[in-house]
C-alpha atoms as a PDB file:
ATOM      1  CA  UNK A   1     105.565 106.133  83.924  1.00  0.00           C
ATOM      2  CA  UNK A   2     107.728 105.528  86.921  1.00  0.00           C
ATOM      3  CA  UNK A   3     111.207 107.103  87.612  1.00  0.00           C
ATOM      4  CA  UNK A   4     114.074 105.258  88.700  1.00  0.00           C
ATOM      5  CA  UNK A   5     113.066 105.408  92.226  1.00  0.00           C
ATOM      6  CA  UNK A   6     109.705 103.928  91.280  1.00  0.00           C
ATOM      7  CA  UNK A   7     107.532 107.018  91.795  1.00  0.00           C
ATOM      8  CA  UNK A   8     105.309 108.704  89.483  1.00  0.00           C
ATOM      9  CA  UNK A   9     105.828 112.326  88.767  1.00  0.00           C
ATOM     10  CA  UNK A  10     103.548 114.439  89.424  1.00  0.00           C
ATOM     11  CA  UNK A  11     103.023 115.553  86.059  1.00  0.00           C
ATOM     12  CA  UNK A  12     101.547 112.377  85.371  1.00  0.00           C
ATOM     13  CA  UNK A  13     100.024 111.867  88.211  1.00  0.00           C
ATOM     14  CA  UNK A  14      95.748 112.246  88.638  1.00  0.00           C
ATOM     15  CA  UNK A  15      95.470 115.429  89.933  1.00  0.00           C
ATOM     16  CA  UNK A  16      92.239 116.681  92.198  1.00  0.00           C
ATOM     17  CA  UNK A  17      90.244 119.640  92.379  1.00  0.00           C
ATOM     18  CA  UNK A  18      92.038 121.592  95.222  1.00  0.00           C
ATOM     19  CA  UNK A  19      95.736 120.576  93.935  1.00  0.00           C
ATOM     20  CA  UNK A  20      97.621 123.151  91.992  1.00  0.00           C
ATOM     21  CA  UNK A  21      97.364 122.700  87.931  1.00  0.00           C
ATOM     22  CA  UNK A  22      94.223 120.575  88.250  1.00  0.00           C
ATOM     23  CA  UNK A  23      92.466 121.166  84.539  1.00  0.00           C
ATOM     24  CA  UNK A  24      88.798 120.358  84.639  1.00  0.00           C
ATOM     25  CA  UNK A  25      89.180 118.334  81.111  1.00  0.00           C
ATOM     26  CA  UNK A  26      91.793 115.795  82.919  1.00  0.00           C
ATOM     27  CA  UNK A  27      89.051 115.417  85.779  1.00  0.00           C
ATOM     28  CA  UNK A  28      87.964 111.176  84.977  1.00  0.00           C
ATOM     29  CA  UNK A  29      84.602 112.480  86.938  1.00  0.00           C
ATOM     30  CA  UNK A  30      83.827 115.534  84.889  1.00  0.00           C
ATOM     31  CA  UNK A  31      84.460 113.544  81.990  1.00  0.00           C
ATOM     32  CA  UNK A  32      82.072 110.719  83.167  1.00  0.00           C
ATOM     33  CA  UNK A  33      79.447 113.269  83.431  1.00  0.00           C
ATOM     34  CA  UNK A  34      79.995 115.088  80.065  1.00  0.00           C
ATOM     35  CA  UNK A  35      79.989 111.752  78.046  1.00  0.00           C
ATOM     36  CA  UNK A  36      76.655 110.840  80.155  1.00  0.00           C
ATOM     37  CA  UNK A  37      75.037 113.585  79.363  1.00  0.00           C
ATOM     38  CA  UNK A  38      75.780 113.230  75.582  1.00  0.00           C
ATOM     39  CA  UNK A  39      74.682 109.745  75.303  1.00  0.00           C
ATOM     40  CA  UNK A  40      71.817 110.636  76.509  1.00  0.00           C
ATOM     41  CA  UNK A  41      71.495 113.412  74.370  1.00  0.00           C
ATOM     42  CA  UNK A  42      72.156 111.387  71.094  1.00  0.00           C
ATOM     43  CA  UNK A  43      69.534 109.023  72.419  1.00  0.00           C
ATOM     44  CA  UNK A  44      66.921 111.745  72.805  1.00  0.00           C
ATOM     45  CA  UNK A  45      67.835 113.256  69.231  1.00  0.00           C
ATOM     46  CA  UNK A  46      67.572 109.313  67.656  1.00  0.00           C
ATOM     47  CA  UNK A  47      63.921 108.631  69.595  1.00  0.00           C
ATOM     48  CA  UNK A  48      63.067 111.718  68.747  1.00  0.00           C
ATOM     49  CA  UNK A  49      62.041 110.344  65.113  1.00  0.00           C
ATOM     50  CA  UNK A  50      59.748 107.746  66.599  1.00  0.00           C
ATOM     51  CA  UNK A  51      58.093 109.871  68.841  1.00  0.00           C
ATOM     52  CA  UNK A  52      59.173 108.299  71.617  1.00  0.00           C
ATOM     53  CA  UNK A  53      62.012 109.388  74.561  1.00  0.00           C
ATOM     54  CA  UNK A  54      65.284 107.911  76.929  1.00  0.00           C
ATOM     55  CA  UNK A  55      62.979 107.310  79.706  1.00  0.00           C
ATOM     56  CA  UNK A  56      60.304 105.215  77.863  1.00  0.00           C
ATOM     57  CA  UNK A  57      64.063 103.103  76.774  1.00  0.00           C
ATOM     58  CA  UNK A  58      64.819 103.096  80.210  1.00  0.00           C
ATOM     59  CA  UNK A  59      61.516 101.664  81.310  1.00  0.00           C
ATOM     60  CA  UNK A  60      61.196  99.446  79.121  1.00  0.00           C
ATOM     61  CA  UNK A  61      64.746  97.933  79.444  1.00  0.00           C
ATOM     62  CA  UNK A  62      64.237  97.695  83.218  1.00  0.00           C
ATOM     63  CA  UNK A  63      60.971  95.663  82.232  1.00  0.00           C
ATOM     64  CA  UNK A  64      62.639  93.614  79.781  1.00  0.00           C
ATOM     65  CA  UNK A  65      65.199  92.504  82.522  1.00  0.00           C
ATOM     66  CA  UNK A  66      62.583  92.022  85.240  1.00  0.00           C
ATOM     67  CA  UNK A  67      58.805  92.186  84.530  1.00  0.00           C
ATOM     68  CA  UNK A  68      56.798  92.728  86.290  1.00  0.00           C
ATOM     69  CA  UNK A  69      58.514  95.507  88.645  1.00  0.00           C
ATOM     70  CA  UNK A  70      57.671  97.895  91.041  1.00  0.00           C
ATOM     71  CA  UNK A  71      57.023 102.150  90.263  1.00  0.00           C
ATOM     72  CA  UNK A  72      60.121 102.495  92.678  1.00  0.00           C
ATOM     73  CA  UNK A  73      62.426 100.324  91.558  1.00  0.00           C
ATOM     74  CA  UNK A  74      61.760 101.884  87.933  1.00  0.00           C
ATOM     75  CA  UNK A  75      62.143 105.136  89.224  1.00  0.00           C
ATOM     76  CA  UNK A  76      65.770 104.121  91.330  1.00  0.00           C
ATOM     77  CA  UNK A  77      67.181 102.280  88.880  1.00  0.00           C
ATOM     78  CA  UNK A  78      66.369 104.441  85.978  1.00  0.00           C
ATOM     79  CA  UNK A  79      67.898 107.337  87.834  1.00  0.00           C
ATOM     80  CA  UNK A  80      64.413 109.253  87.295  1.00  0.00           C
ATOM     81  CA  UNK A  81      62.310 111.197  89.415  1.00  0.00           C
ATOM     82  CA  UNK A  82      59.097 109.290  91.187  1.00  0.00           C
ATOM     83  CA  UNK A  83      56.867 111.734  89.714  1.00  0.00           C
ATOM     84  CA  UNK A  84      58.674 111.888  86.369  1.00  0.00           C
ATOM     85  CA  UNK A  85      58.154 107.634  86.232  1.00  0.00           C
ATOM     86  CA  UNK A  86      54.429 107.792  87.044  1.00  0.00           C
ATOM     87  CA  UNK A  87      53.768 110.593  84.450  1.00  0.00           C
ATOM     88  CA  UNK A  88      55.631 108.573  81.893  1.00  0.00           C
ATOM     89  CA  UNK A  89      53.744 105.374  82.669  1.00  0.00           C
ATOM     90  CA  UNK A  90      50.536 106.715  82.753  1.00  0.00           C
ATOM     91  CA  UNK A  91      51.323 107.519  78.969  1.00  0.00           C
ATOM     92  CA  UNK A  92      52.633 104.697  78.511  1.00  0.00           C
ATOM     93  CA  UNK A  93      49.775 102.829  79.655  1.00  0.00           C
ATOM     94  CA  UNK A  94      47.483 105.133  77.609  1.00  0.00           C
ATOM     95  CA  UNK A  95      49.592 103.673  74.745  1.00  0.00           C
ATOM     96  CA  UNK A  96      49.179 100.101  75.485  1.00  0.00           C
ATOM     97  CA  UNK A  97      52.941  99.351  76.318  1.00  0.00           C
ATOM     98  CA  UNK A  98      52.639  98.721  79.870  1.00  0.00           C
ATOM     99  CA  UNK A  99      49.537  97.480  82.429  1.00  0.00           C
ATOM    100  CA  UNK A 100      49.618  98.620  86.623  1.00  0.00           C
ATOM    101  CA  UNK A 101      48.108  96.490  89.150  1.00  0.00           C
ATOM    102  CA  UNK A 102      48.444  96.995  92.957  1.00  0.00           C
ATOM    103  CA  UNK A 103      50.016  94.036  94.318  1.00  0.00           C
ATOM    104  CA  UNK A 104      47.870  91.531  96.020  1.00  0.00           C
ATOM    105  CA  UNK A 105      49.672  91.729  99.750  1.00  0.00           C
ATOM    106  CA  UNK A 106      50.269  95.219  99.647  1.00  0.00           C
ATOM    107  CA  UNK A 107      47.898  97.626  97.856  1.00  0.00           C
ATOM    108  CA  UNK A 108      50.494 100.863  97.974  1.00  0.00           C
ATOM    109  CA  UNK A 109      52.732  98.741  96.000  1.00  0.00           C
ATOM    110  CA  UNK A 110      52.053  99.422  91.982  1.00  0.00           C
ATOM    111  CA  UNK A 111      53.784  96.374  90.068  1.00  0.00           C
ATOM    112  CA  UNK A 112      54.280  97.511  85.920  1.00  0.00           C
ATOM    113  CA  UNK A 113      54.069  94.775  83.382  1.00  0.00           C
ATOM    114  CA  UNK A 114      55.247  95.234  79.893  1.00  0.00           C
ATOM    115  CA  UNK A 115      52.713  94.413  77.085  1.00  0.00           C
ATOM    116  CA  UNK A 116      52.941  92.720  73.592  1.00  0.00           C
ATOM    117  CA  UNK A 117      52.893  95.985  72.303  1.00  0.00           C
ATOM    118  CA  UNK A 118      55.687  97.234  74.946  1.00  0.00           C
ATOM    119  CA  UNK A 119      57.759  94.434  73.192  1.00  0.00           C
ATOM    120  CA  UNK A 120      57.547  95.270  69.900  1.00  0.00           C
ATOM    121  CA  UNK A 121      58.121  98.819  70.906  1.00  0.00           C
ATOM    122  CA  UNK A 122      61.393  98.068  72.939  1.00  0.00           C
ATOM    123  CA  UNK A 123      62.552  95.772  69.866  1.00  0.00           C
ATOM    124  CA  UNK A 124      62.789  99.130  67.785  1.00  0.00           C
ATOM    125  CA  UNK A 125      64.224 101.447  70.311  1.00  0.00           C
ATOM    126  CA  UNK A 126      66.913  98.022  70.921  1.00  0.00           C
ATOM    127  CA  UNK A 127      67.790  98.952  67.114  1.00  0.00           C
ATOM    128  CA  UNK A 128      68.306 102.455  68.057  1.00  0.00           C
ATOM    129  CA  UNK A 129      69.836 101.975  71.203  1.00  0.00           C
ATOM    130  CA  UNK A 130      72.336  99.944  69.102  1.00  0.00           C
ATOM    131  CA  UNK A 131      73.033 102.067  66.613  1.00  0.00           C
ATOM    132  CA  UNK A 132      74.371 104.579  69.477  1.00  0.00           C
ATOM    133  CA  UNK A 133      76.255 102.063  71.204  1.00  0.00           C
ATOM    134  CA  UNK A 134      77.969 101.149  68.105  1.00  0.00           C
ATOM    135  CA  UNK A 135      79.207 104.326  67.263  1.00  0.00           C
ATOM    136  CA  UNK A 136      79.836 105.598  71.390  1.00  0.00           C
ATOM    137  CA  UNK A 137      82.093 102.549  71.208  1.00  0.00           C
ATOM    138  CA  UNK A 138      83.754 102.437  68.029  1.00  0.00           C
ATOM    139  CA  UNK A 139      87.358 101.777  68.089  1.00  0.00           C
ATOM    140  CA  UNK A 140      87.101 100.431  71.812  1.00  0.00           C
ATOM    141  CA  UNK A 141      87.771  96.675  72.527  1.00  0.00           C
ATOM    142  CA  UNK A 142      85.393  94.190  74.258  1.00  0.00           C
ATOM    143  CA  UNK A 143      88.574  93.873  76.698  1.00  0.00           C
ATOM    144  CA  UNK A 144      88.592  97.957  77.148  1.00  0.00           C
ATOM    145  CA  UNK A 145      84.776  98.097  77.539  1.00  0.00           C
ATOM    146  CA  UNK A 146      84.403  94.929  80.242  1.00  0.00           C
ATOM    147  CA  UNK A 147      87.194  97.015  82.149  1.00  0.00           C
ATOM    148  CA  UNK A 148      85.440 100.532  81.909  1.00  0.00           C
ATOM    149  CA  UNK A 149      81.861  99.176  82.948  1.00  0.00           C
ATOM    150  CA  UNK A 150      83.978  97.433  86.335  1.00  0.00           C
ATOM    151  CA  UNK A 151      85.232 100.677  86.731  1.00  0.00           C
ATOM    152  CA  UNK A 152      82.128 102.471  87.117  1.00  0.00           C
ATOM    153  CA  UNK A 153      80.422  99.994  89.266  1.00  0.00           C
ATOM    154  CA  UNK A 154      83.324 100.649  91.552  1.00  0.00           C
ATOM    155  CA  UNK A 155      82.944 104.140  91.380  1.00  0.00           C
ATOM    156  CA  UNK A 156      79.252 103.778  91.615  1.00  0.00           C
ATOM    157  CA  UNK A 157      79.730 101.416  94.669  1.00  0.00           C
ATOM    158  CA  UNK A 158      81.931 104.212  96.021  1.00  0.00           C
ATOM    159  CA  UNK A 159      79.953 106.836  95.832  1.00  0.00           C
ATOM    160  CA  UNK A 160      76.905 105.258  97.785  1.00  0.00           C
ATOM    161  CA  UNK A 161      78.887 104.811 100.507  1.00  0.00           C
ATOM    162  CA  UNK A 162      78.508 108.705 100.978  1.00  0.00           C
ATOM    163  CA  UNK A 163      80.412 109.921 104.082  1.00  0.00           C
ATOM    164  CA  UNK A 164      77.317 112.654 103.630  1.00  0.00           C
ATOM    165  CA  UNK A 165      74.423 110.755 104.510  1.00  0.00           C
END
């Protein structure tokens, strides 16, 4: 809320680490992180059930969105270590849910497909994944959510742009 002069005080105001009265609760990125890490952690406990685990979800969804696709662009955009992907798909492919082929140009690239029984796998962990979402968003509106998810692909966006690098 604005004063008369059209500032905001600085009670209300976002405060960051270094400034005086910062609380770590009020901190929108500390917050990102905590509610990340419990997602994931109410995924984990919900898979746990079926034997299965977040990053077989995550494979799979990447898959269902573009199949076939390459080790490293599962590993990038399922925010997972190489070596962590390859040990995952190797079981996976022991299962039967997924098939590697080098690609036909370029023999150091490994292309994953998803298999009919990768399908009927991600259809159950979709019901579970679900059932999470539901309740992680319960009491938000489609209007609230839309906004939240272009918020974080601005932050995201942001955030590659490291002045580090």
């Amino acid at each position: 809320m604005s004063d008369v002069r059209g500032k905001t005080p600085k009670s209300e105001s976002i405060l960051k680490p270094q400034d005086k009265g910062f609380i770590l609760d009020e901190y929108p990125l500390y917050n990102l992180n905590r509610t990340a890490t419990t997602y994931i952690d109410e995924m984990s406990k919900a898979m746990k059930d079926i034997d299965s685990n977040i990053t077989v979800w995550r494979i799979l969804m990447l898959l269902d969105d573009q199949n076939p696709s390459t080790v490293g662009d599962l590993a990038r955009k399922s925010v997972t270590k190489m070596s962590t992907v390859t040990r995952m798909l190797s079981r996976m492919e022991a299962e039967g849910m997924v098939q590697r082929e080098c690609q036909v140009d370029d023999r150091r690239i490994i292309l994953v497909s998803m298999t009919q029984k990768g399908k009927k796998t991600l259809v159950h962990l979709k019901s579970i994944g679900s059932l999470v979402y539901d309740r992680a968003v319960e009491g938000i509106s489609e209007k609230e959510i839309r906004s939240m998810t272009r918020i974080l692909k601005k932050i995201r966006a942001n955030l590659n742009r490291s002045p580090y690098v």
